[in-house]
C-alpha atoms as a PDB file:
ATOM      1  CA  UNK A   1      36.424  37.722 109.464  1.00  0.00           C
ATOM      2  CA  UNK A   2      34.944  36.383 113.050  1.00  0.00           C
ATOM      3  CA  UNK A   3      31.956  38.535 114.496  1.00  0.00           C
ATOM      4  CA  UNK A   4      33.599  39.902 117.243  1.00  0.00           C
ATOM      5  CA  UNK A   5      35.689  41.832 114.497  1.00  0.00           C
ATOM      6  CA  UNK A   6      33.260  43.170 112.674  1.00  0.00           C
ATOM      7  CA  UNK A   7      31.562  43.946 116.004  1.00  0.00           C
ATOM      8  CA  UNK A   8      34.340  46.331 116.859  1.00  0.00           C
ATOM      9  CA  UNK A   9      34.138  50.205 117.134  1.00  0.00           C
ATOM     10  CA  UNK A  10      36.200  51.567 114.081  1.00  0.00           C
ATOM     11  CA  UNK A  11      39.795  53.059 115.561  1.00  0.00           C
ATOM     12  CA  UNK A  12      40.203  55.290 111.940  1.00  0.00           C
ATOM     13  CA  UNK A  13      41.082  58.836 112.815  1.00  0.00           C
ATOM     14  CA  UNK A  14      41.646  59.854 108.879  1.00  0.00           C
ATOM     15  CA  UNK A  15      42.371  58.673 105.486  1.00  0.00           C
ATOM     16  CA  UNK A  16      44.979  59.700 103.005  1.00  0.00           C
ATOM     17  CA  UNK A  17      45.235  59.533  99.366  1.00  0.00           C
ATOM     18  CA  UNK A  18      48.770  58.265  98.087  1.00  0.00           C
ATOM     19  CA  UNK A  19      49.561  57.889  94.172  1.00  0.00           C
ATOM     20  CA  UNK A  20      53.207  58.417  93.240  1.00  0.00           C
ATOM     21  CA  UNK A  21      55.282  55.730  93.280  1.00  0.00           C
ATOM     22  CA  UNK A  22      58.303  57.976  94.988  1.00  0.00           C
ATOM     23  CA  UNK A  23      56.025  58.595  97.842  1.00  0.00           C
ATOM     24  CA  UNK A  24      58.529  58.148 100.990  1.00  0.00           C
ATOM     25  CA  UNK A  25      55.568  55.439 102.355  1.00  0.00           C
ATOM     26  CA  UNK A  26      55.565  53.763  98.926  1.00  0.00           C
ATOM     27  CA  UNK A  27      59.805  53.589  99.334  1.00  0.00           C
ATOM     28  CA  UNK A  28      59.372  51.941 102.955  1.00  0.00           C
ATOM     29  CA  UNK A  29      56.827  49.683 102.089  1.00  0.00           C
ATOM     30  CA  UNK A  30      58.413  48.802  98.925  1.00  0.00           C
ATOM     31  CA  UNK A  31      61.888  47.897 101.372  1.00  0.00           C
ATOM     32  CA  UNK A  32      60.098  45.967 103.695  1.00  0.00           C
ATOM     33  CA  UNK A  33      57.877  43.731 101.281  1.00  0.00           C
ATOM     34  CA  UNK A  34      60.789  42.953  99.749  1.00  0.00           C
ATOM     35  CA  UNK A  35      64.001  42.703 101.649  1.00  0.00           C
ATOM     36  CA  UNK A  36      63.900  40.082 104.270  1.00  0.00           C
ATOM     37  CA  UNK A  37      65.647  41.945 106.806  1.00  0.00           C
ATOM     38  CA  UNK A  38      64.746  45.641 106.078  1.00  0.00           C
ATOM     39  CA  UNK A  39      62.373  45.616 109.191  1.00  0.00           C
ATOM     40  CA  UNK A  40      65.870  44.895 111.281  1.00  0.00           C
ATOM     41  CA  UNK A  41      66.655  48.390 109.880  1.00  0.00           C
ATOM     42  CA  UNK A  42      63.809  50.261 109.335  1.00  0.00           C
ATOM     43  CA  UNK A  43      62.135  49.317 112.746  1.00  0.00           C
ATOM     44  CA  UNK A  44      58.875  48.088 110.546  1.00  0.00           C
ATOM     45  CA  UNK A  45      57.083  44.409 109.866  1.00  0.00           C
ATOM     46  CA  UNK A  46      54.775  44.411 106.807  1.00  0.00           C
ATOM     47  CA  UNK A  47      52.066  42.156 106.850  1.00  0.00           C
ATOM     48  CA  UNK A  48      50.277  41.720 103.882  1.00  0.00           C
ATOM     49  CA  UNK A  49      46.800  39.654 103.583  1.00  0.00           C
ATOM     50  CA  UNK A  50      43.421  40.030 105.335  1.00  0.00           C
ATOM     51  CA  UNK A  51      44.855  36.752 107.171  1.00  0.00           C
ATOM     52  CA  UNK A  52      47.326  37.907 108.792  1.00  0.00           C
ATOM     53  CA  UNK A  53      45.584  40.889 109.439  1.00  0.00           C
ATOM     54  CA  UNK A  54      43.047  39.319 111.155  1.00  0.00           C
ATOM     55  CA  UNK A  55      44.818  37.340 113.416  1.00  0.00           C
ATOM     56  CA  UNK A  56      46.776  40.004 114.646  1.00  0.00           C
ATOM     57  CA  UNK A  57      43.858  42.214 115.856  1.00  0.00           C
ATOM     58  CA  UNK A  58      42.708  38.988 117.329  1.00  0.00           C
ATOM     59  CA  UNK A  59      45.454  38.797 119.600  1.00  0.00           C
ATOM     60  CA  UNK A  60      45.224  42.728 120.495  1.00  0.00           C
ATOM     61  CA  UNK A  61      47.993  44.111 118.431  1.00  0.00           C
ATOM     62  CA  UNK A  62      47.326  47.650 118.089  1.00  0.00           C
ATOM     63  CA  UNK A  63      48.082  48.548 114.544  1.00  0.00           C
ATOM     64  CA  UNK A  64      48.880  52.706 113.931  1.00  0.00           C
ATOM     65  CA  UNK A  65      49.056  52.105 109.843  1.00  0.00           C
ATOM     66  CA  UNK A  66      46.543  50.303 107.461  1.00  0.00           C
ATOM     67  CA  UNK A  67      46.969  50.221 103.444  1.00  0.00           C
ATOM     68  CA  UNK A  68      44.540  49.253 101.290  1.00  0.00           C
ATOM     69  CA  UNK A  69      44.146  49.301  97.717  1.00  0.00           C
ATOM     70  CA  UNK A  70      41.679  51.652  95.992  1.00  0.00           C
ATOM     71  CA  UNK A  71      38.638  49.068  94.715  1.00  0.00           C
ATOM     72  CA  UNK A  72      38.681  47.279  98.267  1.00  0.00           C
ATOM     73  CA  UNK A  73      38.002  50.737 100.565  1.00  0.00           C
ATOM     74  CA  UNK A  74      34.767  51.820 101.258  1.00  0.00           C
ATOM     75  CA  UNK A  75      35.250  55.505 102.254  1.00  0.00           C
ATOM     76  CA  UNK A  76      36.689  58.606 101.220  1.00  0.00           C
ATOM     77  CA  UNK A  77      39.221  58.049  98.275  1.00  0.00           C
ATOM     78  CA  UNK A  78      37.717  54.552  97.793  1.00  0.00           C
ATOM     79  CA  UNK A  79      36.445  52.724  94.655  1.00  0.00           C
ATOM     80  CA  UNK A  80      34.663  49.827  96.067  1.00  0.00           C
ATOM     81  CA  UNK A  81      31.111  48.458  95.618  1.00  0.00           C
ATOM     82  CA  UNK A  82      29.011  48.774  98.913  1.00  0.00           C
ATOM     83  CA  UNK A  83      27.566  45.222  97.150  1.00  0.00           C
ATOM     84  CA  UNK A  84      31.341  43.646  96.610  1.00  0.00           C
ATOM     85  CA  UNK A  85      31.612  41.768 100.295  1.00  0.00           C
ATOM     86  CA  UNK A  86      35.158  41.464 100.115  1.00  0.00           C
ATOM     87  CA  UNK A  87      35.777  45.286  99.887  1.00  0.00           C
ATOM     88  CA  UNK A  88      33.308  44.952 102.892  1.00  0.00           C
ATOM     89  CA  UNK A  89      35.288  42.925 104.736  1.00  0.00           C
ATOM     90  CA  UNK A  90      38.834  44.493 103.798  1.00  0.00           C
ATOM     91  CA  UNK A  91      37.488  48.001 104.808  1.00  0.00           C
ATOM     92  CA  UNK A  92      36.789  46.782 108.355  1.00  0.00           C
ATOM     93  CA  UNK A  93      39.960  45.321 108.797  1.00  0.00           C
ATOM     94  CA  UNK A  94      41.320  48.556 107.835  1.00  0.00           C
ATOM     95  CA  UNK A  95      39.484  50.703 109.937  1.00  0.00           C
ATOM     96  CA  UNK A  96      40.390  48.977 113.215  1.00  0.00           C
ATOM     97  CA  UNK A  97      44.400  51.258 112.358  1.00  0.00           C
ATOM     98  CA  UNK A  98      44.502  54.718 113.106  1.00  0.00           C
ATOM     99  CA  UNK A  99      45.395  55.315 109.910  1.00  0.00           C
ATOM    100  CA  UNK A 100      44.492  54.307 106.484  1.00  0.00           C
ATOM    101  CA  UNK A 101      46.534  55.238 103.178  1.00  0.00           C
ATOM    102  CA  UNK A 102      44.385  54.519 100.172  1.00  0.00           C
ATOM    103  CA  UNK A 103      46.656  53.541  96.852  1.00  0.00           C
ATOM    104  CA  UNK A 104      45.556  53.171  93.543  1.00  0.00           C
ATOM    105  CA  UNK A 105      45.456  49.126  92.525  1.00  0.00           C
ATOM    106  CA  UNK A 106      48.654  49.702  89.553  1.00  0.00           C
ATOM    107  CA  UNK A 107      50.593  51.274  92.733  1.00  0.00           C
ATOM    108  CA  UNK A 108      49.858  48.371  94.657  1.00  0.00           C
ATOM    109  CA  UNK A 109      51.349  46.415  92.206  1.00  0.00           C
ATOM    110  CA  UNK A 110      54.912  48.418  92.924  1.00  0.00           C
ATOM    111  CA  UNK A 111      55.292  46.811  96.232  1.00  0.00           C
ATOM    112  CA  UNK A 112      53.406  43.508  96.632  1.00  0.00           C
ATOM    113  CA  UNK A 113      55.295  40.499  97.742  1.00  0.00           C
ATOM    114  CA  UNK A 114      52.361  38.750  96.220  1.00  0.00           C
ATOM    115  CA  UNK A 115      51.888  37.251  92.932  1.00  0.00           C
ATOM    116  CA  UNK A 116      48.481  37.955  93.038  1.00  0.00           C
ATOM    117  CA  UNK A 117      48.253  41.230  95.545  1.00  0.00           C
ATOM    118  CA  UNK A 118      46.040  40.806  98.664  1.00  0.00           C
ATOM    119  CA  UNK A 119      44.929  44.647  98.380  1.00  0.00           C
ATOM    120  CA  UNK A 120      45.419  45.290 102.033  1.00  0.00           C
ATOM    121  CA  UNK A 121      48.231  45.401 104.839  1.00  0.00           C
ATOM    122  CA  UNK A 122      49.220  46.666 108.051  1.00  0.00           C
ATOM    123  CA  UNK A 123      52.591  48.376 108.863  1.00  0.00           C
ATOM    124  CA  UNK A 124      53.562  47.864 112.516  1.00  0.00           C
ATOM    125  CA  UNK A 125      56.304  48.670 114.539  1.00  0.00           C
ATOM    126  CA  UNK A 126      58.949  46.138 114.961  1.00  0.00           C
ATOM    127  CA  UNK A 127      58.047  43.736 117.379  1.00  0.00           C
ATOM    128  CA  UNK A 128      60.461  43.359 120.250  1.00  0.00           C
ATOM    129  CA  UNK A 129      62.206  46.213 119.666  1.00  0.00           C
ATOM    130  CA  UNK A 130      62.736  47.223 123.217  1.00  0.00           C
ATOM    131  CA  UNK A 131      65.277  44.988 125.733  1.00  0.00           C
ATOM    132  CA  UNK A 132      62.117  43.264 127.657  1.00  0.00           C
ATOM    133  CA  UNK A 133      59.946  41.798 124.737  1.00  0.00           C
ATOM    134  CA  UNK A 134      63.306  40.965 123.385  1.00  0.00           C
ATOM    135  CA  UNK A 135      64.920  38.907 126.305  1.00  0.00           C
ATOM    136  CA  UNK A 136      64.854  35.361 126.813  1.00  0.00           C
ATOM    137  CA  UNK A 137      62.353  34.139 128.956  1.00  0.00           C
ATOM    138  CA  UNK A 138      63.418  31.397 131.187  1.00  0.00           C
ATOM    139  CA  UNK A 139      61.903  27.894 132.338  1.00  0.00           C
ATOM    140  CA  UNK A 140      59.289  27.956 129.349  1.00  0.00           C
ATOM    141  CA  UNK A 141      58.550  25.719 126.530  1.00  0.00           C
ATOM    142  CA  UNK A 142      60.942  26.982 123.844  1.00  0.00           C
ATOM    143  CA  UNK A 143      62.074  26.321 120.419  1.00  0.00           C
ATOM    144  CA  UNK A 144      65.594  27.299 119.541  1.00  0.00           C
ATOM    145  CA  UNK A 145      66.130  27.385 115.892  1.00  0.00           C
ATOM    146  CA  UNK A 146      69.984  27.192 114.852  1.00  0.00           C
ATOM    147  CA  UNK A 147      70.189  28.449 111.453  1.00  0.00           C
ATOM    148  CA  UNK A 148      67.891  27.159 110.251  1.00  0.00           C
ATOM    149  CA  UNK A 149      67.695  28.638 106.152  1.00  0.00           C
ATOM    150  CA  UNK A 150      64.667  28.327 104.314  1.00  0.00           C
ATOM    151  CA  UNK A 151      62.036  31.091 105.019  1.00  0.00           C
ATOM    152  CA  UNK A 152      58.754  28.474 104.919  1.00  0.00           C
ATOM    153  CA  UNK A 153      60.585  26.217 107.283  1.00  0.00           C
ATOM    154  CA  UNK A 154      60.989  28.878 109.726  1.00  0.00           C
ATOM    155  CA  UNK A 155      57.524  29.836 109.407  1.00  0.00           C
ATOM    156  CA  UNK A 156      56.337  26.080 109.364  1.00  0.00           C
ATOM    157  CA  UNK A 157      57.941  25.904 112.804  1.00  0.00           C
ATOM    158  CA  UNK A 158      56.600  29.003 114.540  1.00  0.00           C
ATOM    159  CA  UNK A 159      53.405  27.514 113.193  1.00  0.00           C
ATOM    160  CA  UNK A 160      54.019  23.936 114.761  1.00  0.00           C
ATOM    161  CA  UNK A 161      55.571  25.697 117.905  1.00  0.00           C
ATOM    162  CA  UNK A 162      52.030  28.035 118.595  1.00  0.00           C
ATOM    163  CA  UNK A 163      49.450  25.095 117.722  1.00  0.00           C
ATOM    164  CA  UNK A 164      51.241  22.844 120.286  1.00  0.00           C
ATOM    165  CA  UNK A 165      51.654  25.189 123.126  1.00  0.00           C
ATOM    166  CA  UNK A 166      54.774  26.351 122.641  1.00  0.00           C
ATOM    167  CA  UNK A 167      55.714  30.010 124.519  1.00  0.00           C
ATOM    168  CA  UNK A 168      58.935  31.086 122.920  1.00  0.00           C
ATOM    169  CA  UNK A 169      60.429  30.642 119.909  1.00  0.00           C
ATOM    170  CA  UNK A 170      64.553  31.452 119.912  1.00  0.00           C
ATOM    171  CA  UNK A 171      66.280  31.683 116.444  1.00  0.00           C
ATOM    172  CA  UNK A 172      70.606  31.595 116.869  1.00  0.00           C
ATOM    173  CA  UNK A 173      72.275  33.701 114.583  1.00  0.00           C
ATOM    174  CA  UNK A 174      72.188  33.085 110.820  1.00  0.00           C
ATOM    175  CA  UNK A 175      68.291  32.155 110.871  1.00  0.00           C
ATOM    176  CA  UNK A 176      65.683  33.437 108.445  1.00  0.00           C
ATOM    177  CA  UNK A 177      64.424  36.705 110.104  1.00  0.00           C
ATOM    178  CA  UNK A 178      61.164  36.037 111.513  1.00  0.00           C
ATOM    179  CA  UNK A 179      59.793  38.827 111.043  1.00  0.00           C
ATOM    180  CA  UNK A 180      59.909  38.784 106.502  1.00  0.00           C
ATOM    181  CA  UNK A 181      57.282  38.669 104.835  1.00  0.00           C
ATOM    182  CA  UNK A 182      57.941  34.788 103.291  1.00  0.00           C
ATOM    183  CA  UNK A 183      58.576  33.609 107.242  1.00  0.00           C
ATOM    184  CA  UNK A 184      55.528  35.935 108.258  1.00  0.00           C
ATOM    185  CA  UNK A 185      53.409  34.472 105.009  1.00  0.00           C
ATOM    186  CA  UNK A 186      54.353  30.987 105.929  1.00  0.00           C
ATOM    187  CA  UNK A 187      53.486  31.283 109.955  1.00  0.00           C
ATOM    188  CA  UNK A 188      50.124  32.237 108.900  1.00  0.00           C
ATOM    189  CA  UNK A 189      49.655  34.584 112.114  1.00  0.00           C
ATOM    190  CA  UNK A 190      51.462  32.158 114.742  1.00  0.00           C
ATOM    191  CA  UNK A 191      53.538  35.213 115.269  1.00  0.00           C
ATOM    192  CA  UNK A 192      51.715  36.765 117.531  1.00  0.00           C
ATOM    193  CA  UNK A 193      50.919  34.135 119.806  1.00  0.00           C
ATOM    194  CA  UNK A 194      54.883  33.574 121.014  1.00  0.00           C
ATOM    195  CA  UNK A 195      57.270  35.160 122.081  1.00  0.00           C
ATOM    196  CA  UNK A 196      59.858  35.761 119.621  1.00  0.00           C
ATOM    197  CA  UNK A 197      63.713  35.900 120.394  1.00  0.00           C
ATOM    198  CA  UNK A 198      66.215  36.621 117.067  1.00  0.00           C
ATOM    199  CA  UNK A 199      69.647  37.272 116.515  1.00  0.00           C
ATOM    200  CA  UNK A 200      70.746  35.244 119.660  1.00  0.00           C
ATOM    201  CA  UNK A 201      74.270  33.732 120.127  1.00  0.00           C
ATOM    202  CA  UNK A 202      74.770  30.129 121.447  1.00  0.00           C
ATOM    203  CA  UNK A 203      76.244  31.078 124.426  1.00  0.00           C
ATOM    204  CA  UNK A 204      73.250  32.726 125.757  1.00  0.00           C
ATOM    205  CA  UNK A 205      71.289  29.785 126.092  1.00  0.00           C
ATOM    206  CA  UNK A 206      72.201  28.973 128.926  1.00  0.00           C
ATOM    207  CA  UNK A 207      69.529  31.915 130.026  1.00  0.00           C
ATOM    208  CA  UNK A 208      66.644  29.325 129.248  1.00  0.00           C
ATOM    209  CA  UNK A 209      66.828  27.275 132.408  1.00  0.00           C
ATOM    210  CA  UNK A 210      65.622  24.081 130.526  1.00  0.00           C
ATOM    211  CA  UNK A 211      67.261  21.570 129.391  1.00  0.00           C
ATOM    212  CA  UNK A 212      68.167  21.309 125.447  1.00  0.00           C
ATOM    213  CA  UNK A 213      66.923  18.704 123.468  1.00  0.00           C
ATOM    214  CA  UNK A 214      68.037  17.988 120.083  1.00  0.00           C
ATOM    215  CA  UNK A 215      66.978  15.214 117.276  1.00  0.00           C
ATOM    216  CA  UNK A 216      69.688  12.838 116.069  1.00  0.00           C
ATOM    217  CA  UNK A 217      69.930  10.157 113.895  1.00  0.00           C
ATOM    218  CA  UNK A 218      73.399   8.743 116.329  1.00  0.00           C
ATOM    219  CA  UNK A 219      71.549   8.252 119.709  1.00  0.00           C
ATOM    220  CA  UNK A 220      69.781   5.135 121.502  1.00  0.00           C
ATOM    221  CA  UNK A 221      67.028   6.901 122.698  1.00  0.00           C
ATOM    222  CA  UNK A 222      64.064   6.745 120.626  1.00  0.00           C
ATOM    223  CA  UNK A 223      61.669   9.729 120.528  1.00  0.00           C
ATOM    224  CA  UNK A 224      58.148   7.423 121.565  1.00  0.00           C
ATOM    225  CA  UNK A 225      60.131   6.128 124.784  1.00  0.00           C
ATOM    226  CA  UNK A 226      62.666   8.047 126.114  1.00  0.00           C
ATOM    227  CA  UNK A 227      61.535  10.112 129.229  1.00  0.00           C
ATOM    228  CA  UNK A 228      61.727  14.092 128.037  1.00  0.00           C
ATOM    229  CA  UNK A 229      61.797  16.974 130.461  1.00  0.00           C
ATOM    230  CA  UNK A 230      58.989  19.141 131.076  1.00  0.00           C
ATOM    231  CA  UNK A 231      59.440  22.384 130.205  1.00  0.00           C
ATOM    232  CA  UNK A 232      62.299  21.848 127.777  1.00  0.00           C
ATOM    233  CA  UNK A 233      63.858  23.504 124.592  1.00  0.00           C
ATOM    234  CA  UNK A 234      63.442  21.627 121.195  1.00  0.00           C
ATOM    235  CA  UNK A 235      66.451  22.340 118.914  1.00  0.00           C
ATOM    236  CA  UNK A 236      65.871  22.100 115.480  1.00  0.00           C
ATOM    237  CA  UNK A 237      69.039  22.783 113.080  1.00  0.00           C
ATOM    238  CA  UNK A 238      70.282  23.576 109.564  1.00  0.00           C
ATOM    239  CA  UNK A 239      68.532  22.060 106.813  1.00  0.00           C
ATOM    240  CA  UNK A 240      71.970  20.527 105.493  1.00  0.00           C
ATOM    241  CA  UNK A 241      74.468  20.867 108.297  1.00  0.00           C
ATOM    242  CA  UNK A 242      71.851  19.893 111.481  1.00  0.00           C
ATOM    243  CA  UNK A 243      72.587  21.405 114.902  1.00  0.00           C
ATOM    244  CA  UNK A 244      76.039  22.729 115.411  1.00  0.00           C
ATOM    245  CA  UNK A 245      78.198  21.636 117.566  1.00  0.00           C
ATOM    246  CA  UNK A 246      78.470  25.006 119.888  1.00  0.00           C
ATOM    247  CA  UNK A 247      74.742  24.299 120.472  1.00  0.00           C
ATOM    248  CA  UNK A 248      74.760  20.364 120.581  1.00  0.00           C
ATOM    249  CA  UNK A 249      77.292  20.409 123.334  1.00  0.00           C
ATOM    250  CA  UNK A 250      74.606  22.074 125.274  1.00  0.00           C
ATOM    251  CA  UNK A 251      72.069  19.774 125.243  1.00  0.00           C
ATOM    252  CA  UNK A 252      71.209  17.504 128.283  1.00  0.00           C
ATOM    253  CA  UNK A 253      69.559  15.023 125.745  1.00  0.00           C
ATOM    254  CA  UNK A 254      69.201  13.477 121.771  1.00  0.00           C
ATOM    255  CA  UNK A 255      66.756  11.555 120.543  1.00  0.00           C
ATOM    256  CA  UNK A 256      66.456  10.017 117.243  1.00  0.00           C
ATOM    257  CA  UNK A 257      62.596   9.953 115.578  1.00  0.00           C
ATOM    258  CA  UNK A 258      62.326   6.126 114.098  1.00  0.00           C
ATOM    259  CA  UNK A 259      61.550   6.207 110.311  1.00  0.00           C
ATOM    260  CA  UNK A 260      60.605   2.855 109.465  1.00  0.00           C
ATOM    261  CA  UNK A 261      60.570   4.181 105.971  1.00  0.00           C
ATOM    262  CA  UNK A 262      64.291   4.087 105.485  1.00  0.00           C
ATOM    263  CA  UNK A 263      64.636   7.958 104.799  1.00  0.00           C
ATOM    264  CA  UNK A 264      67.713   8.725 106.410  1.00  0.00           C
ATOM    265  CA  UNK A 265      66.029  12.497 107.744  1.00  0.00           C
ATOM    266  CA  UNK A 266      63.085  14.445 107.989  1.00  0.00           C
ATOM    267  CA  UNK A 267      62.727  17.807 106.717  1.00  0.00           C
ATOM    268  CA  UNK A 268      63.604  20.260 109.688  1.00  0.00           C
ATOM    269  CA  UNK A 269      59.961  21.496 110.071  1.00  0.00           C
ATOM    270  CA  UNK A 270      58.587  18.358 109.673  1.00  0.00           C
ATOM    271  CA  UNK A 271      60.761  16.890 112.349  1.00  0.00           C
ATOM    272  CA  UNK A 272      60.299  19.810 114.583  1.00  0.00           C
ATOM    273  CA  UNK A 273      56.067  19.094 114.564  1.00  0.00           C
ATOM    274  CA  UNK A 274      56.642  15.167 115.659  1.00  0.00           C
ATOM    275  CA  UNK A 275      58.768  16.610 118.454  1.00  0.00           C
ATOM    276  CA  UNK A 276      56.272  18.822 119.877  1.00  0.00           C
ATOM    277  CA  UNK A 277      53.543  16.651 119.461  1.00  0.00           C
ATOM    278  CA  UNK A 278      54.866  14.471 121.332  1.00  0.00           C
ATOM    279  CA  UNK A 279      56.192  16.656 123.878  1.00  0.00           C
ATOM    280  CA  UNK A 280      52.455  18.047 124.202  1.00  0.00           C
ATOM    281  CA  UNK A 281      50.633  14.568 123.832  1.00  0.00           C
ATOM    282  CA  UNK A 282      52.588  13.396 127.115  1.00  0.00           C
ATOM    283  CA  UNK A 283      51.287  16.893 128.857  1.00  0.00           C
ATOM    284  CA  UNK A 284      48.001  16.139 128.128  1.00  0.00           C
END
């Protein structure tokens, strides 16, 4: 954890004790941990991990609900070591919620997405849940996902798309929810550094106000010397099927990535990092 964290005045205002399994809290987390999409429905995002944690209170998130496992709390209901540094750190993650629910470690267990459980999380509401975080922003540097499957890709991508200086990240219809905890897991806290845009038809693209770009292997125009537009959006498709044509049609340009190799593709998050590297290299 960085200084400044530690630094921080505690935001606890009390601590609760939780040990049944059938514990309403115990059912939600249980839900969101591990259904993909239950935070569409329940209005929650579960991260789990002092990582992900972390890097949302670095970017200000406030967070109204911490858990944390009974041998990593240092405070009432707590079973940790004042010497164990972990439970040191954990326990000052936790106190920057409002609230902290303390479990026993076998409860844990119930609910972990985690082969080997983390021992603390935050609950927070849904991110853009209300019509202005959840609009398109227009004539930014954007990512528009088209269905694209696999859960790590996704959050390979939102990775990629915050390191190189991407603002907005748009997934079509038939994505991986970006906000489960595999997509979440794999973004490793790029989340909350862009603004994220889900559930989004083709047709609305048009709300962007930058041209499309998409990768393709039929095009003349190489990727290292083609002239690309600045602000643009980089469309990255299906694993199998690629970009479909309701979006393709849309784009002002395609460019093909040369693989001297002789692969025939790149994975999708793979190609999606060459693209915005290079889009950022020529910024620079």
């Amino acid at each position: 954890m960085t200084d400044s964290l530690l630094q921080r005045p505690a935001r606890l205002r009390s601590t609760q004790l939780v040990t049944s399994r059938d514990n309403p809290l115990v059912q939600r987390l249980r839900r969101i941990s591990q259904d993909p999409v239950a935070y569409r429905k329940q209005g929650e995002v579960w991260l789990e991990g002092d990582h992900l944690c972390e890097a949302c209170l670095q970017r200000g998130v406030e967070v109204g609900l911490a858990v944390v496992a009974e041998t990593a709390w240092l405070g009432e209901h707590g079973q940790a070591a004042g010497a164990d540094a972990q439970a040191v750190r954990l326990s000052a993650l936790a106190r920057q919620a409002e609230k902290v629910v303390v479990v026993p470690d076998a409860l844990w267990k119930t609910f972990t997405g985690l082969e080997s459980p983390a021992r603390i999380g935050f609950v927070l509401t849904r991110p853009a849940a209300d019509a202005a975080e959840s609009a398109l922003r227009a004539g930014v540097p954007t990512v528009v996902m088209d269905r694209v499957q696999d859960a790590g890709n996704v959050g390979s991508i939102l990775r990629s798309a915050s390191a190189m200086g991407v603002e907005q990240v748009v997934a079509l219809k038939g994505t991986a929810g970006l906000w489960s905890p595999k997509v979440l897991r794999a973004g490793m806290g790029a989340h909350f550094a862009l603004h994220l845009v889900e559930q989004v038809l083709p047709e609305a693209l048009s709300e962007l106000q930058v041209p499309l770009v998409a990768t393709s292997s039929h095009t003349e125009h190489q990727l290292p010397t083609v002239a690309l537009p600045e602000p643009c959006a980089w469309v990255m498709g299906h694993e199998g099927q690629g970009v479909g044509e309701a979006v393709m049609s849309q784009c002002a340009l395609k460019v093909a990535i040369p693989q001297p190799g002789g692969e025939e593709s790149l994975n999708v998050a793979a190609a999606a990092a060459v693209c915005l590297y290079e889009s950022m290299r020529r910024r620079l």
